[in-house]
PDB file of N, CA and C in Angstrom:
ATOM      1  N   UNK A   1     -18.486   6.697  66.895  1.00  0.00           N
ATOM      2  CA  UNK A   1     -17.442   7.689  66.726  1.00  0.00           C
ATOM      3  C   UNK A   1     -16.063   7.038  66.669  1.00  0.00           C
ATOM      4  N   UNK A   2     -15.748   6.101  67.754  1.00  0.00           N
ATOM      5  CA  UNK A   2     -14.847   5.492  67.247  1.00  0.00           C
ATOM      6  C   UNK A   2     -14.137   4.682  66.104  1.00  0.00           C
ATOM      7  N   UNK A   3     -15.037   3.960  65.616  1.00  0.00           N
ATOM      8  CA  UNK A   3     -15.142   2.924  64.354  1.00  0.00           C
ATOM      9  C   UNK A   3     -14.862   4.399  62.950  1.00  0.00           C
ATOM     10  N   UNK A   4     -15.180   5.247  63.141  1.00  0.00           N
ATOM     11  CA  UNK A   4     -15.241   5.942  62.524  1.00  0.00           C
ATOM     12  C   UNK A   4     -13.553   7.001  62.413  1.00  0.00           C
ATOM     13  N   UNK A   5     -13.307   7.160  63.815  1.00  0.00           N
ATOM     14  CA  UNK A   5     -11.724   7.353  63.344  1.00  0.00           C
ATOM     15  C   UNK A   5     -10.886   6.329  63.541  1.00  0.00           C
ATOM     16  N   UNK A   6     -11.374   4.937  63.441  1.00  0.00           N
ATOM     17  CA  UNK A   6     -10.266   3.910  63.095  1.00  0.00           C
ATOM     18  C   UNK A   6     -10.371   4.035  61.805  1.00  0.00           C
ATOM     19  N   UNK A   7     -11.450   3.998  61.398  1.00  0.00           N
ATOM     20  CA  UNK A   7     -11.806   4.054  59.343  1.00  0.00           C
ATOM     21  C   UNK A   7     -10.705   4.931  59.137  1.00  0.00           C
ATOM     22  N   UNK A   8     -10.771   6.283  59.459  1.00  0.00           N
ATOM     23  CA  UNK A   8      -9.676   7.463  58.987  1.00  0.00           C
ATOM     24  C   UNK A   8      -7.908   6.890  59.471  1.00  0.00           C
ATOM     25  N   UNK A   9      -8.233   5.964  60.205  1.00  0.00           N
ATOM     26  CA  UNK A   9      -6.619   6.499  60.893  1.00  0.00           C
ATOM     27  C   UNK A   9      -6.105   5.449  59.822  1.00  0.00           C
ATOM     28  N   UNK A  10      -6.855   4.187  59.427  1.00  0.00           N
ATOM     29  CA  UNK A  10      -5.875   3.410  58.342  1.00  0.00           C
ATOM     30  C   UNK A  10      -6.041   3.701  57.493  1.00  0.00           C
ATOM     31  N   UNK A  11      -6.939   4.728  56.616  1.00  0.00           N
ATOM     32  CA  UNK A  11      -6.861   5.120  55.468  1.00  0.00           C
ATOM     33  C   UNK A  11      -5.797   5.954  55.546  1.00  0.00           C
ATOM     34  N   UNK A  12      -5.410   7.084  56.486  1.00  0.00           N
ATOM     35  CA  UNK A  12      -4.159   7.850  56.815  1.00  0.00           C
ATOM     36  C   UNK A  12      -3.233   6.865  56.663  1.00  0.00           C
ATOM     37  N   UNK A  13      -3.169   5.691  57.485  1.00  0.00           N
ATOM     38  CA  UNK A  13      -1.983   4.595  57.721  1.00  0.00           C
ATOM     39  C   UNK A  13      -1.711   4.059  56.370  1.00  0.00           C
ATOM     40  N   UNK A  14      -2.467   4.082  55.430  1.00  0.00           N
ATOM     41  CA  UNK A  14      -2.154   3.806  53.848  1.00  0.00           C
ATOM     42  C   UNK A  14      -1.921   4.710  53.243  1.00  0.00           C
ATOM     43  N   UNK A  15      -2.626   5.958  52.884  1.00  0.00           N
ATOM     44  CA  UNK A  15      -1.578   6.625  52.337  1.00  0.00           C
ATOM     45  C   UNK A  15      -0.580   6.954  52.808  1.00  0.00           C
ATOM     46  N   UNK A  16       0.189   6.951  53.800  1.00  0.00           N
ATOM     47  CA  UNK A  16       1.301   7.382  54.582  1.00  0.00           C
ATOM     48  C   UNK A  16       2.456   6.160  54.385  1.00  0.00           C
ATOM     49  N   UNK A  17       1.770   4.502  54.423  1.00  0.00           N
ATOM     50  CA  UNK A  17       2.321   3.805  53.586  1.00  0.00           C
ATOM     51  C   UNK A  17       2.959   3.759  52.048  1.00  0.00           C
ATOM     52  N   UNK A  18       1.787   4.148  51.506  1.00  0.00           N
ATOM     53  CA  UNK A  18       1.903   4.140  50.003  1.00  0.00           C
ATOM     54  C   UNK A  18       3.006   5.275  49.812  1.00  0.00           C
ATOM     55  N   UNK A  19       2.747   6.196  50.069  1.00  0.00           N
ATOM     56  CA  UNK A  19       3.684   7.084  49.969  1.00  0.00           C
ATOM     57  C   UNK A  19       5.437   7.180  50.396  1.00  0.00           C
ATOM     58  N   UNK A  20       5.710   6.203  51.242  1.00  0.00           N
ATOM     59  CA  UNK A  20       6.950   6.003  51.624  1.00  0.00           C
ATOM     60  C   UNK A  20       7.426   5.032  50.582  1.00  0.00           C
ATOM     61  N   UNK A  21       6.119   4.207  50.449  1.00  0.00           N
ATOM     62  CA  UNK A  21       6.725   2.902  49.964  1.00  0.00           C
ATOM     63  C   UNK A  21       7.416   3.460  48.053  1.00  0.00           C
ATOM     64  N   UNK A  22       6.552   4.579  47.635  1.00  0.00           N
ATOM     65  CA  UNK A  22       6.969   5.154  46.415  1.00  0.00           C
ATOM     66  C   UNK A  22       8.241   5.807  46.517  1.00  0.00           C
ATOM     67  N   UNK A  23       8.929   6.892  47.732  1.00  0.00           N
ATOM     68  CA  UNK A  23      10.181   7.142  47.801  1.00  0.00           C
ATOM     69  C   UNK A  23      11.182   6.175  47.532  1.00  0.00           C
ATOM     70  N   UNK A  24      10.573   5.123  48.548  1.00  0.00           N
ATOM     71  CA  UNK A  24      11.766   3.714  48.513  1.00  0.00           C
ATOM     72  C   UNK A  24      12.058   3.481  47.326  1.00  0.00           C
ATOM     73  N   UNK A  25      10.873   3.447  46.725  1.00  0.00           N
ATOM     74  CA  UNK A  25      11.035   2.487  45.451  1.00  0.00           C
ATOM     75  C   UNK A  25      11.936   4.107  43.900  1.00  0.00           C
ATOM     76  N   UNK A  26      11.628   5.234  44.078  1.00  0.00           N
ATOM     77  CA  UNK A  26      12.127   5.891  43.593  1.00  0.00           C
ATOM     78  C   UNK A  26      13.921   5.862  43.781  1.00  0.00           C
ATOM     79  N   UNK A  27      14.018   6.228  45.489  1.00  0.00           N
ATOM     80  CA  UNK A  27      15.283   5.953  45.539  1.00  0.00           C
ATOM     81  C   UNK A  27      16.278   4.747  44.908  1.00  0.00           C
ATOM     82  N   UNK A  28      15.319   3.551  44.972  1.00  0.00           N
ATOM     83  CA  UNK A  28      15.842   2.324  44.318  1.00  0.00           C
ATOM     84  C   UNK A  28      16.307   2.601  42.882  1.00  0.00           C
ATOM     85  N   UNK A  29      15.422   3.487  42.071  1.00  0.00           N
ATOM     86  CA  UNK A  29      15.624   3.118  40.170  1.00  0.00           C
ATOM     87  C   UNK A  29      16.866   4.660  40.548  1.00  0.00           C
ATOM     88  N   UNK A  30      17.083   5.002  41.236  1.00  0.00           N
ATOM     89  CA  UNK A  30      18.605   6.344  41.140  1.00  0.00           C
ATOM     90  C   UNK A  30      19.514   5.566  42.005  1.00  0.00           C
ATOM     91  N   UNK A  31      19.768   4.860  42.015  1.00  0.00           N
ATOM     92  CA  UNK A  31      21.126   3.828  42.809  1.00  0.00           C
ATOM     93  C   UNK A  31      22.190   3.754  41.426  1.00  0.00           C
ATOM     94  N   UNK A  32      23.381   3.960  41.751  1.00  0.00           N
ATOM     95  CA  UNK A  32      24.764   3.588  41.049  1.00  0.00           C
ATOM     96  C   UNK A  32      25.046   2.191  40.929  1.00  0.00           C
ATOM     97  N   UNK A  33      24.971   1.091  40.084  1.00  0.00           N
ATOM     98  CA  UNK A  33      25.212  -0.154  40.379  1.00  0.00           C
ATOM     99  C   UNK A  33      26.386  -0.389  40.841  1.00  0.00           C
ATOM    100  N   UNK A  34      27.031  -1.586  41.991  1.00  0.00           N
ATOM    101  CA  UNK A  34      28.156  -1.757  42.160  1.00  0.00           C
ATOM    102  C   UNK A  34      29.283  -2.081  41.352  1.00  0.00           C
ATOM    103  N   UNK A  35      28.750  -2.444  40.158  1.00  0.00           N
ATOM    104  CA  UNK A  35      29.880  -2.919  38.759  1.00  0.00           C
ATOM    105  C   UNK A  35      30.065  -1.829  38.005  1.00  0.00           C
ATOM    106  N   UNK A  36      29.218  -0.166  38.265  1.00  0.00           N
ATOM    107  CA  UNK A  36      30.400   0.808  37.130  1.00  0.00           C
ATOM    108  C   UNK A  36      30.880   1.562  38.335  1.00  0.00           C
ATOM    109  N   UNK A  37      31.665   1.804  37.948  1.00  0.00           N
ATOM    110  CA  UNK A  37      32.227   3.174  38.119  1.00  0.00           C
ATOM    111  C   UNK A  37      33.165   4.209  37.895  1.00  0.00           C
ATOM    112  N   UNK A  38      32.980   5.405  37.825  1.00  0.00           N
ATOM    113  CA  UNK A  38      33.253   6.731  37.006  1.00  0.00           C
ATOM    114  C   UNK A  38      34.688   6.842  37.246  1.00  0.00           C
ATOM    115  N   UNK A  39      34.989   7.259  36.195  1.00  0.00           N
ATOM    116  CA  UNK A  39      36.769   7.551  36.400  1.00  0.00           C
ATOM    117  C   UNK A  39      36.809   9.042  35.887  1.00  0.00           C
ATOM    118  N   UNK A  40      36.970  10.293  37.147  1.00  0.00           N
ATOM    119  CA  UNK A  40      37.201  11.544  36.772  1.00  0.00           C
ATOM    120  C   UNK A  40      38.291  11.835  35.501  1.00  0.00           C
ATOM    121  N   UNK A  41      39.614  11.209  35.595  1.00  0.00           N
ATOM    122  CA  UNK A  41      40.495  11.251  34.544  1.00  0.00           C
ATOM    123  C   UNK A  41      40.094  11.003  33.818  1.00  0.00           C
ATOM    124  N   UNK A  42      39.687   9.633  33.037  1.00  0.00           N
ATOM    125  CA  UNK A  42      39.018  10.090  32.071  1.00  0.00           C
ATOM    126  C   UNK A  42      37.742  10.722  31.494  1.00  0.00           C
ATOM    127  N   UNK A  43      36.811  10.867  32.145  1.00  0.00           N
ATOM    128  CA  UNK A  43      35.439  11.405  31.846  1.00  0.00           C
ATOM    129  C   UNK A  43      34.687  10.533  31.647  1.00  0.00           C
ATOM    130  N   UNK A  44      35.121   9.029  32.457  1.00  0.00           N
ATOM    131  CA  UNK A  44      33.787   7.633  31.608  1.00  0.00           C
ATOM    132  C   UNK A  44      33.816   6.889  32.485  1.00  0.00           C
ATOM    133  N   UNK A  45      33.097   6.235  32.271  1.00  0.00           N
ATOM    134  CA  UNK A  45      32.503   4.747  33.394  1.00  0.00           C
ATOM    135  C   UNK A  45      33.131   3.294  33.084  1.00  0.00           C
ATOM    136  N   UNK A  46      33.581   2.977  33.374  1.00  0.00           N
ATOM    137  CA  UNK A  46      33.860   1.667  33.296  1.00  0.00           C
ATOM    138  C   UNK A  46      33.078   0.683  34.162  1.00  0.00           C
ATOM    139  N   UNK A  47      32.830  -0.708  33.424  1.00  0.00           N
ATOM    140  CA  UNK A  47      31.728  -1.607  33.821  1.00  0.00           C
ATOM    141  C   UNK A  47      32.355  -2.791  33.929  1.00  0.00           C
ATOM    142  N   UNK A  48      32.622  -3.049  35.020  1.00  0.00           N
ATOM    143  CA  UNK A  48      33.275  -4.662  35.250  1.00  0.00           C
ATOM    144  C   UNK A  48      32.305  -5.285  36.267  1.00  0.00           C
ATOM    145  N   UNK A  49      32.407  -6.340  35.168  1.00  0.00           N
ATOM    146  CA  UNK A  49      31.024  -7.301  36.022  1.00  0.00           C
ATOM    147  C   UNK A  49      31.378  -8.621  35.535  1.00  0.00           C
ATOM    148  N   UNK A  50      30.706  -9.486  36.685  1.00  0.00           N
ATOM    149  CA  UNK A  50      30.634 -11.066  36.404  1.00  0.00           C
ATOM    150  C   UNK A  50      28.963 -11.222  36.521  1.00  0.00           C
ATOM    151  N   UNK A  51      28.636 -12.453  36.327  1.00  0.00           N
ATOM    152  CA  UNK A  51      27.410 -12.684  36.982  1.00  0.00           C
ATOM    153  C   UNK A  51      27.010 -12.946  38.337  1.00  0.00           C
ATOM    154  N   UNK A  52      28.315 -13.629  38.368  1.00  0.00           N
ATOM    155  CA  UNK A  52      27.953 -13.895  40.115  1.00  0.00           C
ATOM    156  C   UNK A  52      27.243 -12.840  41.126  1.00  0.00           C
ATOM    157  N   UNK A  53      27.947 -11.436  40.369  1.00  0.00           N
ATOM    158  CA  UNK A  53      28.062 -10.283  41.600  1.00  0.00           C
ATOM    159  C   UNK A  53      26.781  -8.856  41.644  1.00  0.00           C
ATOM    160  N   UNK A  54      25.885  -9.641  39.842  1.00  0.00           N
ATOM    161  CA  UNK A  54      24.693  -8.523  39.469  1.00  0.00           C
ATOM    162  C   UNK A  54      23.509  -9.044  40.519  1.00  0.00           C
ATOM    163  N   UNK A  55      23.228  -8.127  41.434  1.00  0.00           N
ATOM    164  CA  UNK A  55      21.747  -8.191  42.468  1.00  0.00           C
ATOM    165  C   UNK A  55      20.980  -6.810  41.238  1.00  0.00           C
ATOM    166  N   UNK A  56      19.907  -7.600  40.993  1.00  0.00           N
ATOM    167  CA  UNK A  56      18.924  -6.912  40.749  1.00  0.00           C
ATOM    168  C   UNK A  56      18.429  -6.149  41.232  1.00  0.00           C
ATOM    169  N   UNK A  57      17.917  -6.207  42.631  1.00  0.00           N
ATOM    170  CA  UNK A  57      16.788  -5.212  43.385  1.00  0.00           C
ATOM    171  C   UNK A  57      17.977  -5.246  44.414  1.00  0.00           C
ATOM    172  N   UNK A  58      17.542  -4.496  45.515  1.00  0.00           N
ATOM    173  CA  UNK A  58      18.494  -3.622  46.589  1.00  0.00           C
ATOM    174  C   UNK A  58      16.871  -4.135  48.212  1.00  0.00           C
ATOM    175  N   UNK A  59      17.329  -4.150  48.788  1.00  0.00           N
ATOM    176  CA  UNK A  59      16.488  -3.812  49.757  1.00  0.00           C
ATOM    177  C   UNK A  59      15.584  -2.837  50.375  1.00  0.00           C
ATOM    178  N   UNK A  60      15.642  -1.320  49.599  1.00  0.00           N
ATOM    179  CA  UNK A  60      14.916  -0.241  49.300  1.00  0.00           C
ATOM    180  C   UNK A  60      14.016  -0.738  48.723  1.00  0.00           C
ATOM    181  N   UNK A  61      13.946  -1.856  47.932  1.00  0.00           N
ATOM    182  CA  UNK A  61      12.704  -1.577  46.178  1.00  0.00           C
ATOM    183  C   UNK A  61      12.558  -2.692  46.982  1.00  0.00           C
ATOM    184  N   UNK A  62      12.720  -3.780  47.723  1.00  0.00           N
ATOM    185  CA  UNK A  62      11.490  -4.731  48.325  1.00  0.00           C
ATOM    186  C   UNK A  62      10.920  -4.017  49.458  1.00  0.00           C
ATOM    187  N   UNK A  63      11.428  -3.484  50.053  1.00  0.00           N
ATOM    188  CA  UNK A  63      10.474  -2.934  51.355  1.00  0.00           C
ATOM    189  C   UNK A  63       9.460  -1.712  50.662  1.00  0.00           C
ATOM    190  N   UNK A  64      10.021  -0.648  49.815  1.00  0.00           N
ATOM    191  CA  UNK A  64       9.319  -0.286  48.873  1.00  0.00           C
ATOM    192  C   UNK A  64       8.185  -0.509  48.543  1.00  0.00           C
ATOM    193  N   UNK A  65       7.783  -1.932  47.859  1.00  0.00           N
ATOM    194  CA  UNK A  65       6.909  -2.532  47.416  1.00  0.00           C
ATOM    195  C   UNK A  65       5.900  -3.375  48.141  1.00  0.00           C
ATOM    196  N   UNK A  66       6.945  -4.256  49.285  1.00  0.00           N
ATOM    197  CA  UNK A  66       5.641  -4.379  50.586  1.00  0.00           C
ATOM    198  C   UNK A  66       5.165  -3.079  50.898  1.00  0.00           C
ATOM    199  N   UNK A  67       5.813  -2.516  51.433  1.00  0.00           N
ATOM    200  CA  UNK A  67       5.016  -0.602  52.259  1.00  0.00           C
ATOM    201  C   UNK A  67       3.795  -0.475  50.672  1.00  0.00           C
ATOM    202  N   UNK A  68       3.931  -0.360  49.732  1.00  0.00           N
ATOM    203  CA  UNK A  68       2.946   0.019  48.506  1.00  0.00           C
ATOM    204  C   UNK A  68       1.672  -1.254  49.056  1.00  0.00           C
ATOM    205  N   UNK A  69       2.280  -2.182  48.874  1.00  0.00           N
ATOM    206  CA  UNK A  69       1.441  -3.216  48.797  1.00  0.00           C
ATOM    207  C   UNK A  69       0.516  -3.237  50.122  1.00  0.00           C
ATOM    208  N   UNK A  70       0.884  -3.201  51.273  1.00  0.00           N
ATOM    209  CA  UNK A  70       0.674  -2.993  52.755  1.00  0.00           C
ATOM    210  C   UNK A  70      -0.635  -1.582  52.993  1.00  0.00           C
ATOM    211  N   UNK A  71       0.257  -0.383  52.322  1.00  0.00           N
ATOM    212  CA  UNK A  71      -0.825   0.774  51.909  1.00  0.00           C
ATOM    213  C   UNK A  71      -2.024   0.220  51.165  1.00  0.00           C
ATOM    214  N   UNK A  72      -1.782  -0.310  50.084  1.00  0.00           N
ATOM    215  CA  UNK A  72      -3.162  -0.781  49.246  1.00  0.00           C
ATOM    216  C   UNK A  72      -3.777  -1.273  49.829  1.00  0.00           C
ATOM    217  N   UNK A  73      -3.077  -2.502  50.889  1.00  0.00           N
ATOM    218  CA  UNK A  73      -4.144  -3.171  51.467  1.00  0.00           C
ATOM    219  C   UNK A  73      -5.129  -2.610  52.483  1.00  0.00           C
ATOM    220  N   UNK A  74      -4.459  -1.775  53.398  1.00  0.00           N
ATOM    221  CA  UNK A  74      -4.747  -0.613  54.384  1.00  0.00           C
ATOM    222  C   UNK A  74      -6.223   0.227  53.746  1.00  0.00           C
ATOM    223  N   UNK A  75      -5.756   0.445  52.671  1.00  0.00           N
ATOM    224  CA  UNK A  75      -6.966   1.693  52.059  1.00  0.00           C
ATOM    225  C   UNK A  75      -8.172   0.513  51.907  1.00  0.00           C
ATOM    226  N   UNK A  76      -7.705  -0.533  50.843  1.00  0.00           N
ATOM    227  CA  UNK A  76      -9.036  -1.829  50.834  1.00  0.00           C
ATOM    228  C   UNK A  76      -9.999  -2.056  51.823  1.00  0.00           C
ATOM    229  N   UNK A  77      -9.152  -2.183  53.266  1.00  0.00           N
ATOM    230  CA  UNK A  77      -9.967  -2.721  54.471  1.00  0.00           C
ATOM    231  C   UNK A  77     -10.470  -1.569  54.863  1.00  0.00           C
ATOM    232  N   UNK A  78     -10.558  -0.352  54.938  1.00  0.00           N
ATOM    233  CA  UNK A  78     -10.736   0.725  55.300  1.00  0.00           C
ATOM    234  C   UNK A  78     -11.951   1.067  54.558  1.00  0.00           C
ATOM    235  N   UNK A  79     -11.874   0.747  53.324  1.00  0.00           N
ATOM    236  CA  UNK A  79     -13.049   1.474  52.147  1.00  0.00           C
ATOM    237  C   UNK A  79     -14.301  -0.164  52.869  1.00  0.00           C
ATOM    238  N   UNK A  80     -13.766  -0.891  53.278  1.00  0.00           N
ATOM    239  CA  UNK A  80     -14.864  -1.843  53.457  1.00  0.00           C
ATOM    240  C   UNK A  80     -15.775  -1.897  55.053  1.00  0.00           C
ATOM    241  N   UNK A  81     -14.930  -1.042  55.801  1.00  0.00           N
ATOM    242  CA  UNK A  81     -15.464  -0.847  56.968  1.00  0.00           C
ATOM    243  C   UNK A  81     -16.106   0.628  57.091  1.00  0.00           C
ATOM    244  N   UNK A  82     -15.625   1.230  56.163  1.00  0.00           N
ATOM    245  CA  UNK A  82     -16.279   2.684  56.042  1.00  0.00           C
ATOM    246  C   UNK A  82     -18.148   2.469  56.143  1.00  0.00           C
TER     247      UNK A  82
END
């Protein structure tokens, strides 16, 4: 009986992973980059950028993607002890 709701509790513990880890990563692709921004007067964006200062990913979309990755793994070990 036990072995049996550890099986459930990390399959819960993965999707509950997976599922955060998809917000994160949603919230990540709706982020404002730090190089535009909107000018009410005129109605437009302006984009000033160097290279130095473009970060690709944010710290949302890596933890994001471990939590996804972490869930997958969760459900794997789970489907193998089932």
């Amino acid at each position: 009986m036990v072995a049996v709701n550890l099986v459930i509790g990390l399959e819960l513990a993965g999707y509950a992973l997976g599922a955060l880890g998809g917000v994160l990563i949603f919230m990540e692709f709706f982020q404002e980059p730090t190089y535009v921004e909107y000018d009410p007067d005129f109605n437009g964006y302006t984009i000033d950028i160097s290279p130095q200062e473009v970060r690709e990913h944010t710290w949302l979309g890596r933890l994001g993607g471990f939590s996804i990755a972490l869930g997958f793994a969760l459900l794997f070990l789970s489907t193998f002890l089932a």
